[in-house]
Every structure is written in C-alpha cells, then in structure tokens.
N, C-alpha and C. Protein backbone atom coordinates (compact mmCIF):
# COMPACT_ATOMS: atom_id res chain seq x y z
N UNK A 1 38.89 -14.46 -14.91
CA UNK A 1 37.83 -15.05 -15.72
C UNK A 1 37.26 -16.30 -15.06
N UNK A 2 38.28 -16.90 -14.66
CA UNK A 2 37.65 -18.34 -13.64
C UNK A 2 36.72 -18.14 -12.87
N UNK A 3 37.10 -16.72 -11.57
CA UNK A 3 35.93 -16.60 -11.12
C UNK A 3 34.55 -16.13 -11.26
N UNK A 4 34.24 -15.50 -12.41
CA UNK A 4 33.03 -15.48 -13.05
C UNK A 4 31.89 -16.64 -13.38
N UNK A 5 33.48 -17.40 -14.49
CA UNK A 5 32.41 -18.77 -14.43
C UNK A 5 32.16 -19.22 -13.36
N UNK A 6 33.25 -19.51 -12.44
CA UNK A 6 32.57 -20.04 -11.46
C UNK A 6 31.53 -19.65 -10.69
N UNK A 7 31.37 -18.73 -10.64
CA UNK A 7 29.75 -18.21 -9.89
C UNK A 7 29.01 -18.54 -10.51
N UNK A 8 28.71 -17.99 -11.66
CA UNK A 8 27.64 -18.46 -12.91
C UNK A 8 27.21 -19.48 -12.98
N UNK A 9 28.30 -20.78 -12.60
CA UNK A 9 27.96 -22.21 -13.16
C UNK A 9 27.47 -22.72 -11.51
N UNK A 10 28.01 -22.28 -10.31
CA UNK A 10 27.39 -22.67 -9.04
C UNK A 10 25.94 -21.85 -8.47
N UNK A 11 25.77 -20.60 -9.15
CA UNK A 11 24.42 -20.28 -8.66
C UNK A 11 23.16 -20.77 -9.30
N UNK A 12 23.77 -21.28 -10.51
CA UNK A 12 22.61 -22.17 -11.36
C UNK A 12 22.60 -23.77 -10.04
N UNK A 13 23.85 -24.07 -9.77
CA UNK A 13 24.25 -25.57 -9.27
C UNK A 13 25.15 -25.67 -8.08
N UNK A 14 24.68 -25.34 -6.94
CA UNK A 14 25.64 -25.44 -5.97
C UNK A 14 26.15 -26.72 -5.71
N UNK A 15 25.62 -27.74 -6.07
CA UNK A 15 26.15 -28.95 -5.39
C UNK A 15 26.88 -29.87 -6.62
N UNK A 16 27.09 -29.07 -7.57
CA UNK A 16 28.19 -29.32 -8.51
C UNK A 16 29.53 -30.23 -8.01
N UNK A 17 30.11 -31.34 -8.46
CA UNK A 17 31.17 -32.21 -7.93
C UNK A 17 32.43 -30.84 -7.93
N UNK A 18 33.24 -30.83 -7.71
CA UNK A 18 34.35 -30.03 -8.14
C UNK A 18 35.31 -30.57 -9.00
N UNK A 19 35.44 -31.85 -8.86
CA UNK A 19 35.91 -32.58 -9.75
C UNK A 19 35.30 -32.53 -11.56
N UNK A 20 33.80 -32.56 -11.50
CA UNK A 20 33.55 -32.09 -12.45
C UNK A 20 33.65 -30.32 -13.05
N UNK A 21 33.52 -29.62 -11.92
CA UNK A 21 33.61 -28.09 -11.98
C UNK A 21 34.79 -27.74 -12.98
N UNK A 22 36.21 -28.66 -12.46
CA UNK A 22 37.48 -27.98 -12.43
C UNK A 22 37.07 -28.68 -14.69
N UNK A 23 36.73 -29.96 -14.57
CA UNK A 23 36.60 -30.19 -16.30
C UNK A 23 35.85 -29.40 -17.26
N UNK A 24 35.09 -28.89 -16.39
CA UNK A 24 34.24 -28.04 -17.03
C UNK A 24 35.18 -26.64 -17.67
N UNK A 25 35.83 -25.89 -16.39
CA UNK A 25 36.64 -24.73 -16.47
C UNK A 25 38.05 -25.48 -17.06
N UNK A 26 38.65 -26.15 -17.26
CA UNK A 26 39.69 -26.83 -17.88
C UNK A 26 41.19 -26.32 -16.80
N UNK A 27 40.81 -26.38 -15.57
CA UNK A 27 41.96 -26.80 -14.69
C UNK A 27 41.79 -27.60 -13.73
N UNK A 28 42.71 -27.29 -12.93
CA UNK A 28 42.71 -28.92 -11.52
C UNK A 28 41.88 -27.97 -10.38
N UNK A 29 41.45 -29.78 -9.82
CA UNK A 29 40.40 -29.50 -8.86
C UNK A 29 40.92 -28.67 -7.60
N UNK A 30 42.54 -28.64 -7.01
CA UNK A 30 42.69 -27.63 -5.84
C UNK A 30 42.29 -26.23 -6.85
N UNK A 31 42.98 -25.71 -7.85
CA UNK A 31 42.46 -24.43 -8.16
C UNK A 31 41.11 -23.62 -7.80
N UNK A 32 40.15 -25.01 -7.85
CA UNK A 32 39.01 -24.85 -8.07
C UNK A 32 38.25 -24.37 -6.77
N UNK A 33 38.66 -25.39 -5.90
CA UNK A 33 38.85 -25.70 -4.45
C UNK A 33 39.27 -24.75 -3.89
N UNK A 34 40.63 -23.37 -4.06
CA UNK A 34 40.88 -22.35 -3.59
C UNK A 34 40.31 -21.47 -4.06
N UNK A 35 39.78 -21.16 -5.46
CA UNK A 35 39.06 -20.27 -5.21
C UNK A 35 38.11 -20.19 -5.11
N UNK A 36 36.87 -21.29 -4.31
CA UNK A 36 36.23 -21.17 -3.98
C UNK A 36 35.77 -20.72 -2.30
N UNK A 37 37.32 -21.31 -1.65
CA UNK A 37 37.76 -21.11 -0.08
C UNK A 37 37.93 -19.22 -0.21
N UNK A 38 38.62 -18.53 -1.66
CA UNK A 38 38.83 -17.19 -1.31
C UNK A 38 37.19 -16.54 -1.47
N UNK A 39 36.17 -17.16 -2.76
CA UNK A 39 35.18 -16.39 -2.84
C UNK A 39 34.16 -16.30 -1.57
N UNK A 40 34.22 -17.42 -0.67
CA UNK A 40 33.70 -17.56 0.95
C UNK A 40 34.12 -16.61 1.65
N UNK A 41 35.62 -16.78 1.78
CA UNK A 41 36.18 -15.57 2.35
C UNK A 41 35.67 -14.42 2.36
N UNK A 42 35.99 -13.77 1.02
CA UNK A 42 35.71 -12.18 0.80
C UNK A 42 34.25 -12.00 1.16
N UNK A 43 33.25 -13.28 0.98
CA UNK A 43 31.89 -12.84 1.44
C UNK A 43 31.00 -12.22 -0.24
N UNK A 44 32.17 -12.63 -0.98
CA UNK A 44 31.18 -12.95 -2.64
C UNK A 44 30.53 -14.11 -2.53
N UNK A 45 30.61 -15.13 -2.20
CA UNK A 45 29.53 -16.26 -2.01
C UNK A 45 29.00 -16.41 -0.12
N UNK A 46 28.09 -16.08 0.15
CA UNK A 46 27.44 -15.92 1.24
C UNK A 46 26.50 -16.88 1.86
N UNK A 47 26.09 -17.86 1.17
CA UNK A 47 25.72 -19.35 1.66
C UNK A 47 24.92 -20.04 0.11
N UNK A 48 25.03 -21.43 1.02
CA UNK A 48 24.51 -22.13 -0.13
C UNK A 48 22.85 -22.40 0.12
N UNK A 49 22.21 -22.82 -0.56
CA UNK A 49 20.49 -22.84 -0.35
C UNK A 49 20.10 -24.09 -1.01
N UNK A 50 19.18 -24.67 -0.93
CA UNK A 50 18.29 -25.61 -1.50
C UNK A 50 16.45 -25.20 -1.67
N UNK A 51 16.31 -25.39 -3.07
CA UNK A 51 15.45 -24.82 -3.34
C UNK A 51 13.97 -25.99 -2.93
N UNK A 52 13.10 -25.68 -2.56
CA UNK A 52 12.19 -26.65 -2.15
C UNK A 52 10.71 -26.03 -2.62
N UNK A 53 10.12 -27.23 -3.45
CA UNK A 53 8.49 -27.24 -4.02
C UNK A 53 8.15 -26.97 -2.54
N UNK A 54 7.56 -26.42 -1.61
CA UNK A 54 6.56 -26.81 -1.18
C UNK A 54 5.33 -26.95 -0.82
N UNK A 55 4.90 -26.70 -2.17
CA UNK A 55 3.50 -27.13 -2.23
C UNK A 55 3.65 -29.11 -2.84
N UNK A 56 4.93 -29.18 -2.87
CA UNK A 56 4.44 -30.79 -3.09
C UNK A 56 5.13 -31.65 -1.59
N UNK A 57 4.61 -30.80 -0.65
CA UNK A 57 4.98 -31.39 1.12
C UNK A 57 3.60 -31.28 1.66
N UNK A 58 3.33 -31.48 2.74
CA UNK A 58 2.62 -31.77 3.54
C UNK A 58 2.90 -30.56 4.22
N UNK A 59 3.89 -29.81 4.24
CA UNK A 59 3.95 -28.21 5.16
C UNK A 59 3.33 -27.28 4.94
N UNK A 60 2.52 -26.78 5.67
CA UNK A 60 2.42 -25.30 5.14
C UNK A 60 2.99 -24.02 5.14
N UNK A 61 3.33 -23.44 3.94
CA UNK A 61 3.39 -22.37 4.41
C UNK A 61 3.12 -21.42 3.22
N UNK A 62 3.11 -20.58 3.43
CA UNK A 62 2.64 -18.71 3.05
C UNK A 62 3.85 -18.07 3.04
N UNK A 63 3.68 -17.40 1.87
CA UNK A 63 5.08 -16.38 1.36
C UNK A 63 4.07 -15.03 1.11
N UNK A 64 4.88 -14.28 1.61
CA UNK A 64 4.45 -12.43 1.11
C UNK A 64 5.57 -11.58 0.69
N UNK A 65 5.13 -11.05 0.24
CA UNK A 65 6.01 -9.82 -0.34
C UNK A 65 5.61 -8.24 0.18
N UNK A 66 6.18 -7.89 1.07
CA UNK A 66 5.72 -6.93 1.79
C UNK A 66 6.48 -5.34 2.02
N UNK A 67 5.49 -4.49 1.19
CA UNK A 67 6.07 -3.19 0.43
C UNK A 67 6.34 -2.13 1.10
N UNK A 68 6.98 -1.55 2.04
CA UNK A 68 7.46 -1.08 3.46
C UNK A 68 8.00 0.42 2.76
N UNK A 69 6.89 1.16 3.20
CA UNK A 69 7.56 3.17 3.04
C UNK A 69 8.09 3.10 4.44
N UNK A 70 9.49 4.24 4.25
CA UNK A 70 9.80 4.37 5.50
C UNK A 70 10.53 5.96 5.42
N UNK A 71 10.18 6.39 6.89
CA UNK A 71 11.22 7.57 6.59
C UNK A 71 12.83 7.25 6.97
N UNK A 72 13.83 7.47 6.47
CA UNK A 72 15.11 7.46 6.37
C UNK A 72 15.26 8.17 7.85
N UNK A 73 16.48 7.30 8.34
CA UNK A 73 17.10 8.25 9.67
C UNK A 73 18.27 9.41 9.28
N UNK A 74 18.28 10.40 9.29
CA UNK A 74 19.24 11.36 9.33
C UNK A 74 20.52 10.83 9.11
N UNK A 75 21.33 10.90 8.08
CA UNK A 75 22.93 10.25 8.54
C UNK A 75 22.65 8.93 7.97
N UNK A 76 21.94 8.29 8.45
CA UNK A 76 22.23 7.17 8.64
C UNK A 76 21.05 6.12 7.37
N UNK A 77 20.60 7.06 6.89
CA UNK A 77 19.51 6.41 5.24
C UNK A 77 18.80 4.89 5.47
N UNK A 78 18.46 4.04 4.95
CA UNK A 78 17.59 3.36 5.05
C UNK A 78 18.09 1.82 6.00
N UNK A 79 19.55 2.29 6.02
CA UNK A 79 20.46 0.78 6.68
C UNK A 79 19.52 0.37 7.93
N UNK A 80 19.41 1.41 8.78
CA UNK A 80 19.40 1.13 10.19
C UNK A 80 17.88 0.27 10.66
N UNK A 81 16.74 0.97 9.77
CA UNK A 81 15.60 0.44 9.42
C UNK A 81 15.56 -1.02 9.28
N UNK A 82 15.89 -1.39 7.96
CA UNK A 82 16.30 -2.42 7.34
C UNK A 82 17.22 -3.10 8.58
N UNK A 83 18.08 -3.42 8.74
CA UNK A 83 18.59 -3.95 9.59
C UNK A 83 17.71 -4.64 10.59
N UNK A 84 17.23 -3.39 11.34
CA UNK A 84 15.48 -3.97 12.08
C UNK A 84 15.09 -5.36 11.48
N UNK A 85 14.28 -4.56 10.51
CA UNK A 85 13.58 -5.93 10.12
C UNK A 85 14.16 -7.03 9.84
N UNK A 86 15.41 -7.01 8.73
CA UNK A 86 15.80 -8.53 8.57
C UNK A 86 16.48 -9.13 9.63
N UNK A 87 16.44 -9.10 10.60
CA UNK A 87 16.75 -9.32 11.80
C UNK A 87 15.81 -10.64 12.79
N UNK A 88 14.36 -10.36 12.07
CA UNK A 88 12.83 -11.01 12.60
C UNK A 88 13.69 -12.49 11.55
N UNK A 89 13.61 -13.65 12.37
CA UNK A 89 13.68 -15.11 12.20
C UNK A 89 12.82 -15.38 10.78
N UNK A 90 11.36 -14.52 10.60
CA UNK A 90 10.72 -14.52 9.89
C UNK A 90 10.79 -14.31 8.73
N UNK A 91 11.64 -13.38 8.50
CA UNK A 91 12.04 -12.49 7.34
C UNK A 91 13.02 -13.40 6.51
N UNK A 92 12.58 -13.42 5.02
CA UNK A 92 13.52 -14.19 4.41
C UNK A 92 14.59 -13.07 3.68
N UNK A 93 14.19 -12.07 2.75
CA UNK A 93 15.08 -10.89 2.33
C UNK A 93 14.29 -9.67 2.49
N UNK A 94 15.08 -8.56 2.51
CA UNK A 94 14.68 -7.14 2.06
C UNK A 94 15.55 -6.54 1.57
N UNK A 95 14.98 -5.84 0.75
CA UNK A 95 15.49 -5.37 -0.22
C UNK A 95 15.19 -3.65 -0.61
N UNK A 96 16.03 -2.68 -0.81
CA UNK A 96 15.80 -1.18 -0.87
C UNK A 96 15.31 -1.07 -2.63
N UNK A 97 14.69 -0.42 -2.92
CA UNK A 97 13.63 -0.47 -4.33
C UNK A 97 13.30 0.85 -4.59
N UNK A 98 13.31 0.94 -6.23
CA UNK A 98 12.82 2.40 -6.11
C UNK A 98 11.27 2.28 -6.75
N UNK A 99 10.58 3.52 -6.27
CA UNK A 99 9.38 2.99 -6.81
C UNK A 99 8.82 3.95 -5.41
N UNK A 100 7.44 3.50 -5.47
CA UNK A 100 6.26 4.20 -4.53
C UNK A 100 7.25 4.22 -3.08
N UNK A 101 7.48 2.58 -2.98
CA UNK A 101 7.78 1.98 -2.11
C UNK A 101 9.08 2.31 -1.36
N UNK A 102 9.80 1.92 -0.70
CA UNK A 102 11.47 1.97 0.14
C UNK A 102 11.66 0.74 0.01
N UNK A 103 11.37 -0.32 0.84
CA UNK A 103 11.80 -1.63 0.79
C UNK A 103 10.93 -2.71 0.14
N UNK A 104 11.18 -3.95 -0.01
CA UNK A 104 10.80 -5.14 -0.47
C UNK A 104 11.35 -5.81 0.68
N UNK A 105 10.26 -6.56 1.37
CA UNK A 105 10.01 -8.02 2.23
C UNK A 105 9.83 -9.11 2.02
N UNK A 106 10.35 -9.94 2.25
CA UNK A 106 10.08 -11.41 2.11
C UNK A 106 9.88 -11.84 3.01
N UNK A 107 8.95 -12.74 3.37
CA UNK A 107 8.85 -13.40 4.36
C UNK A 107 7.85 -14.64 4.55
N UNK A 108 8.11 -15.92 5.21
CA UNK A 108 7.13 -16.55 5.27
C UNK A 108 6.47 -17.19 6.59
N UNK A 109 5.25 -17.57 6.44
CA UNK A 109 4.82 -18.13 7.92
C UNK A 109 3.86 -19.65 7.60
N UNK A 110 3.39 -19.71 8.36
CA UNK A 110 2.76 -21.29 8.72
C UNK A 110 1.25 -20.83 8.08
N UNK A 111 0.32 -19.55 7.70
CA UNK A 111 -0.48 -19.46 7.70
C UNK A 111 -0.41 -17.44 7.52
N UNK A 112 -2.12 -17.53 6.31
CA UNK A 112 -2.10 -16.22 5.88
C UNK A 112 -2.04 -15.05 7.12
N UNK A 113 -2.81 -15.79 8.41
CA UNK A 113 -3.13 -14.91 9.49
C UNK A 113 -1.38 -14.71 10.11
N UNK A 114 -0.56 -15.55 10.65
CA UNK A 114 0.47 -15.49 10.90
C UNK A 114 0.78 -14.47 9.96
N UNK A 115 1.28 -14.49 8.78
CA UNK A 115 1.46 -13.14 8.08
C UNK A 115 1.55 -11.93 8.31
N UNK A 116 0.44 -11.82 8.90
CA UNK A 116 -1.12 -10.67 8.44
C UNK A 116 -0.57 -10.04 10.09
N UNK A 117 -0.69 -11.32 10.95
CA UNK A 117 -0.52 -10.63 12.46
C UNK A 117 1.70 -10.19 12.88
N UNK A 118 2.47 -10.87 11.97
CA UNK A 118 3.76 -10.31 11.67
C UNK A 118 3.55 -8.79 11.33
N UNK A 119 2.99 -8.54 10.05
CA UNK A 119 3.13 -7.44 9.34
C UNK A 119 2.60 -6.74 10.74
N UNK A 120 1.42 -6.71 11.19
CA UNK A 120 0.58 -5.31 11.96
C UNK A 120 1.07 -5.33 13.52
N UNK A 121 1.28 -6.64 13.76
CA UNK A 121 2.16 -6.27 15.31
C UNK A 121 3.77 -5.86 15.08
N UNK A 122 4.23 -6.37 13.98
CA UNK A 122 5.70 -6.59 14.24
C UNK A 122 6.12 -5.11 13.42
N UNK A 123 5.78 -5.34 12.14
CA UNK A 123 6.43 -4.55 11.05
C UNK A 123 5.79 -2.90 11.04
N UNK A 124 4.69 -3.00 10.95
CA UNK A 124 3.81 -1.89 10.78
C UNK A 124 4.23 -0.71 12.15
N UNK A 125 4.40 -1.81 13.44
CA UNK A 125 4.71 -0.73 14.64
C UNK A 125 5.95 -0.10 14.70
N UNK A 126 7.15 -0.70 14.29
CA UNK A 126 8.51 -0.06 13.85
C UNK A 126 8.47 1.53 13.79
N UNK A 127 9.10 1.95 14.39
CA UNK A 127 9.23 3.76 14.33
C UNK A 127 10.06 4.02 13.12
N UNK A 128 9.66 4.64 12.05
CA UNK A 128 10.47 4.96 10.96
C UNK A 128 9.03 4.41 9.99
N UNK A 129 8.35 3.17 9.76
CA UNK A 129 7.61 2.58 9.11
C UNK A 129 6.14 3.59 9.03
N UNK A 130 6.19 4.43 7.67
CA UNK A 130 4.87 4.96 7.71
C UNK A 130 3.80 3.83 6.76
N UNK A 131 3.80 3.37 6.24
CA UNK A 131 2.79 2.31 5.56
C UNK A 131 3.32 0.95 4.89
N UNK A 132 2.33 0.16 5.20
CA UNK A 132 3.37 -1.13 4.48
C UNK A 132 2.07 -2.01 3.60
N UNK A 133 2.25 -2.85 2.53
CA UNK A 133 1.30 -3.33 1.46
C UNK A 133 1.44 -4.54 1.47
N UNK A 134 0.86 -5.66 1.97
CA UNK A 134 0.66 -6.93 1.66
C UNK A 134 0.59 -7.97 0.30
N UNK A 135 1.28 -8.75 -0.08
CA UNK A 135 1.17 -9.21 -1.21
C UNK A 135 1.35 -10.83 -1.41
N UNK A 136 0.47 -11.17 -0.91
CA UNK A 136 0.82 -13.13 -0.96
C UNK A 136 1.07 -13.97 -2.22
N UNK A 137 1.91 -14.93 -2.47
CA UNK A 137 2.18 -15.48 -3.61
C UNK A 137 0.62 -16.82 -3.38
N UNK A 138 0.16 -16.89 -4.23
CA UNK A 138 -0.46 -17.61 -4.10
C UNK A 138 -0.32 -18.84 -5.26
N UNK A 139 1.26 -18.96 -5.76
CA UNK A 139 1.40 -19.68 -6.90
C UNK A 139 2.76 -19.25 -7.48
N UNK A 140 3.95 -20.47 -7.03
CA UNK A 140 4.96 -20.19 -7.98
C UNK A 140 5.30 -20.95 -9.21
N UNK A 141 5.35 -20.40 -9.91
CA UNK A 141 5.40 -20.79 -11.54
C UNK A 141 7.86 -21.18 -11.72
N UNK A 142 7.84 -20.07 -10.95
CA UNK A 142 9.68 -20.19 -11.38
C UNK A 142 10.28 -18.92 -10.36
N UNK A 143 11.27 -19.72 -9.53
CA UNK A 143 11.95 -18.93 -8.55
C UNK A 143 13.77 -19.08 -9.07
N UNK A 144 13.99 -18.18 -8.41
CA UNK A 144 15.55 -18.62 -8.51
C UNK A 144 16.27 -19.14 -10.09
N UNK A 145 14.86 -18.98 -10.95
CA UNK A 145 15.64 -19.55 -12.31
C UNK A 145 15.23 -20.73 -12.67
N UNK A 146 14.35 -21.17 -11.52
CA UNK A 146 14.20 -22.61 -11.25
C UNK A 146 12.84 -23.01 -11.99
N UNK A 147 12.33 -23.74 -12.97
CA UNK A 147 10.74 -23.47 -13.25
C UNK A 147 10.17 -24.55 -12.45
N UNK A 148 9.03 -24.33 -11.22
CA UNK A 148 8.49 -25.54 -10.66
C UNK A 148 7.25 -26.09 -11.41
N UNK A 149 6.83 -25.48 -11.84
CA UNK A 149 5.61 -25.89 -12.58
C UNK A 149 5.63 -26.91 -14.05
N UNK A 150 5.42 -27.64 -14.38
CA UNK A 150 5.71 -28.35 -15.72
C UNK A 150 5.14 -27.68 -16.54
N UNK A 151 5.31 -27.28 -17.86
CA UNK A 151 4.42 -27.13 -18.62
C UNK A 151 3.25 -27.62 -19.05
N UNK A 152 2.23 -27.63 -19.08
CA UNK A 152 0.69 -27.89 -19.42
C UNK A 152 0.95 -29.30 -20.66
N UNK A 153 0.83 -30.26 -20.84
CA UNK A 153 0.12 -31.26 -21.74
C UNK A 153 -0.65 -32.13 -21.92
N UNK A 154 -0.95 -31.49 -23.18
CA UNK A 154 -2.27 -31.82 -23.27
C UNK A 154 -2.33 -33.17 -23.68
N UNK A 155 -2.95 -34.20 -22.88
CA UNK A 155 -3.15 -35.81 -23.02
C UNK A 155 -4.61 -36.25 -23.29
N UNK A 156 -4.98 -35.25 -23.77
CA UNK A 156 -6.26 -35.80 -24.24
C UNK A 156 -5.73 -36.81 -25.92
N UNK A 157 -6.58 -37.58 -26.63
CA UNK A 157 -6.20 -38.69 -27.63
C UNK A 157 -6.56 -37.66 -28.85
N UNK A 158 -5.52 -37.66 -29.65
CA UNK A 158 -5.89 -37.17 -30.69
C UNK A 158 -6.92 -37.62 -31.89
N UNK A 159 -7.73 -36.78 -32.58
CA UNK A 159 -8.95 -36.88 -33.07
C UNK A 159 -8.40 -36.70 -34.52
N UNK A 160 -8.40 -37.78 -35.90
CA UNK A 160 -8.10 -37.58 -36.91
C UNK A 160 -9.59 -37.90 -37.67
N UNK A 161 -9.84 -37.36 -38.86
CA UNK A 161 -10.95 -37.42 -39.70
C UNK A 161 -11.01 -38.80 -40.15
C-alpha cells in the first residue's frame, strides 16, 4: 500500500522533502528512502522532470503532436519502428494508439518550420512510415495535471444601481 501512495503523492510532487513524505505516509524516513531506491531500481519510477511555462521565457519553442500510420514489421509489431523514432534527440514521447492512427509523437523544436522540416526529412522518410499528420499546440491551458493558465478575472469595477 505504501508504494502506491507513494507514487501518487510524488507524480503530483517530485521534489517532496522525504522527511515530510515519510509524515505524510506515517512511517520513518529510511523506509521511505528504500523504497524509493527499490521503485528506481525496478524501473517503476524512470526519471524525475520539471515542468516549465514556456511561454513565460524568452525561448522559443513549438510542440507537435504527430500522428504516424505505420506498417508493422513481421514478428516484430510496432516496437522496432517506434524505437526509430524515439531515438531522434527531438522526440519527446511516442506512444502506440488505437484509432486511424499507430503512433502518437511528441516533439519539440525552436520553430514551426524546424517541425515541419523534422517531420518530412526525418519522420515521413522512415521505411515502415506510410503517412504522418501534423498537429501544433498552439496554447497550453494544463499539462501533466498541472493548470498553467489562471483562470480569467474579471477586474473590471463593479456597477451597482
């Protein structure tokens, strides 16, 4: 049961004290501490991340979501494909989906054309890749659980009779 919560309460909060973790779960902090050394281990927790606005930086960049039919290799089903791609520095996830589609792409670049010239030199030429669909975020509202956007208020002065 420990290790449940504990995922639960670190994928909302990775940088959680452990000291506070272990008060939270109501034991001591080595407990906490080992099984977090075994969930690394086994490769149930696979890295930690930091989530970043950045549209409130000075960086640019461009996110797509990029919808990849492919034919399957004999034996060997959609791994070997996949593998390919998330492989490109570029690529943030992919993902196998059911639907029109085979995979889900993530990926981001410095600019829509960077994108645009990934997908048709890089992705599109892949042997196995019969069509792939472009899809740019042009606005995140809530990632990861995370909401970046504030809600709307309204500061105009209120008007009484």
């Amino acid at each position: 049961m420990m290790r449940e919560q504990i995922l639960s309460i670190i994928e909302k909060n990775s940088r959680i004290d452990m000291k506070e973790l272990a008060v939270i779960l109501g034991v001591e902090e080595i407990d906490v501490a080992n099984e977090l050394k075994k969930l690394e281990e086994e490769g149930v927790i696979c890295g930690y991340h930091t989530m970043i606005d950045w549209e409130k930086t000075s960086i640019e960049k461009v996110t797509a979501l990029i919808e990849v039919r492919i034919t399957p290799q004999r034996g060997k089903g959609f791994g070997n494909l996949a593998e390919r791609i998330y492989k490109y520095p570029e690529v943030n996830s992919v993902y196998l989906i059911s639907g029109g589609y085979d995979l889900l792409v993530t990926l981001e670049g410095r600019s829509l054309k960077d994108v645009s010239s990934f997908v048709s030199d890089k992705l599109s030429t892949l042997e196995g890749v019969l069509s792939t669909a472009t899809h740019f975020i042009l606005k995140k509202y809530k990632d990861h659980g995370t909401i970046l956007c504030k809600k709307y208020e309204d500061t105009r002065e209120k008007v009484t009779p």
